[in-house]
Protein backbone atom coordinates (compact mmCIF):
# COMPACT_ATOMS: atom_id res chain seq x y z
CA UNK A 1 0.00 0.00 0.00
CA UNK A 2 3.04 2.59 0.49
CA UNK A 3 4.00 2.17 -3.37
CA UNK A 4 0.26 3.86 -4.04
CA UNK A 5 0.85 6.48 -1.84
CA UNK A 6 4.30 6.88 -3.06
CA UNK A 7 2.63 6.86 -6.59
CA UNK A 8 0.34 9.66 -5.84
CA UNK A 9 3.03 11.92 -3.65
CA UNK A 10 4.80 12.10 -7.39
CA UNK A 11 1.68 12.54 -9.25
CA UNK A 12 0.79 15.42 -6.56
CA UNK A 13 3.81 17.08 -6.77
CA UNK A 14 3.91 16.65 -10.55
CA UNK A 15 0.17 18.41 -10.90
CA UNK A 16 1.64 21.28 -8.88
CA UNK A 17 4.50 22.14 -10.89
CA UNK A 18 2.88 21.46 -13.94
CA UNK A 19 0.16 23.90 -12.41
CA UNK A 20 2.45 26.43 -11.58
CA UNK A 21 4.35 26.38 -14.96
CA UNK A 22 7.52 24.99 -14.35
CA UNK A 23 6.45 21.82 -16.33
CA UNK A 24 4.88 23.75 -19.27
CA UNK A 25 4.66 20.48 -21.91
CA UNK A 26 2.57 18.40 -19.45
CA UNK A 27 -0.54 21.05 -19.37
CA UNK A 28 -1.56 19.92 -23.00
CA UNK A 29 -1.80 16.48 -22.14
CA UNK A 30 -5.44 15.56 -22.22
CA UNK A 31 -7.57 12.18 -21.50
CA UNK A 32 -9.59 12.43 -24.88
CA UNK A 33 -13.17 11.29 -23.48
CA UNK A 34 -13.08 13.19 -20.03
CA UNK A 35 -11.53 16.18 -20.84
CA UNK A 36 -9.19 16.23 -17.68
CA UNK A 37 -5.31 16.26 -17.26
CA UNK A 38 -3.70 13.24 -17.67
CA UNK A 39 -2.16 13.92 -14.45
CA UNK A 40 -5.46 14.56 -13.22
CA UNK A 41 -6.42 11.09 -14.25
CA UNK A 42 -3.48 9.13 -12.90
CA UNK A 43 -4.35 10.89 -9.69
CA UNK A 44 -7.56 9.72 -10.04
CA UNK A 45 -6.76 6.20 -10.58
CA UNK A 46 -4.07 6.24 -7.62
CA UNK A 47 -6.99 7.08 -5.48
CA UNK A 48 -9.31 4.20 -6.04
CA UNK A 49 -6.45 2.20 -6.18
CA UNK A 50 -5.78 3.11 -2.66
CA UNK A 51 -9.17 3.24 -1.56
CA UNK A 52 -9.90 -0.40 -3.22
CA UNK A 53 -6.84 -1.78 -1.03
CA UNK A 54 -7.88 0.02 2.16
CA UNK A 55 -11.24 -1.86 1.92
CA UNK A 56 -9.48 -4.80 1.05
CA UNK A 57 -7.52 -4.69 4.30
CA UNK A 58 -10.46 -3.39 6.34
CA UNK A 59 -12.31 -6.71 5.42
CA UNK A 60 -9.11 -8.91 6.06
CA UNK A 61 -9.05 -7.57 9.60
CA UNK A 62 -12.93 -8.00 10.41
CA UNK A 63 -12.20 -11.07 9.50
CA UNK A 64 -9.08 -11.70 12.13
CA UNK A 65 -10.83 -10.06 14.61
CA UNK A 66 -14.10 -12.63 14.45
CA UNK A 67 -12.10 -15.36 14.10
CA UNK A 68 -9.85 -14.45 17.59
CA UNK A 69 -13.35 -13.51 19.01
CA UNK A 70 -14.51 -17.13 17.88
CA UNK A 71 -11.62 -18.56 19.50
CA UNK A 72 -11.93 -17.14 22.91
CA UNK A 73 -15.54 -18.16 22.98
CA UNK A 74 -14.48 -21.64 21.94
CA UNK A 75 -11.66 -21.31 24.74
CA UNK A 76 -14.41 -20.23 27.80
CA UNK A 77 -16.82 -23.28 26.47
CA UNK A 78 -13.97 -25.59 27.08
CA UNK A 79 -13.39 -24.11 30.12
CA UNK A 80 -16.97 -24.85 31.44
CA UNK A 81 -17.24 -28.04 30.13
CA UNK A 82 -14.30 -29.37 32.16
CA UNK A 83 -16.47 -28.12 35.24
């Protein structure tokens, strides 16, 4: 997940020089059926990226957290039992 963010740090800092004319070729790149900076785009596609593995994660640890949950339960019923 760092190599997205790392991805759209460049991209960011890109856009803003490009912005403030430093990079002057990279203003007249266009994405032909949005009508938005290519930069603008790649940011765009960094996000859900990110977003899409965030959720990902988020998901993966629901799932670690019922299973521990599942275990301790498991643990206490044992626990009565022997009584």
């Amino acid at each position: 997940m760092i190599w997205w963010v790392f991805l759209l740090v460049i991209l960011t800092v890109l856009s803003y020089l490009s912005d403030i004319g430093l990079i002057t070729f990279m203003k007249d790149w266009r994405v032909p059926f949005l009508n938005a900076s290519l930069l603008s785009f790649l940011m765009l596609l960094c996000m859900l990226g990110l977003l899409g593995r965030m959720m990902q994660k988020s998901k993966k640890g629901e799932k670690e957290t019922l299973r521990e949950r599942i275990e301790q339960l498991e643990r206490e019923i044992s626990g009565f039992r022997e009584k």
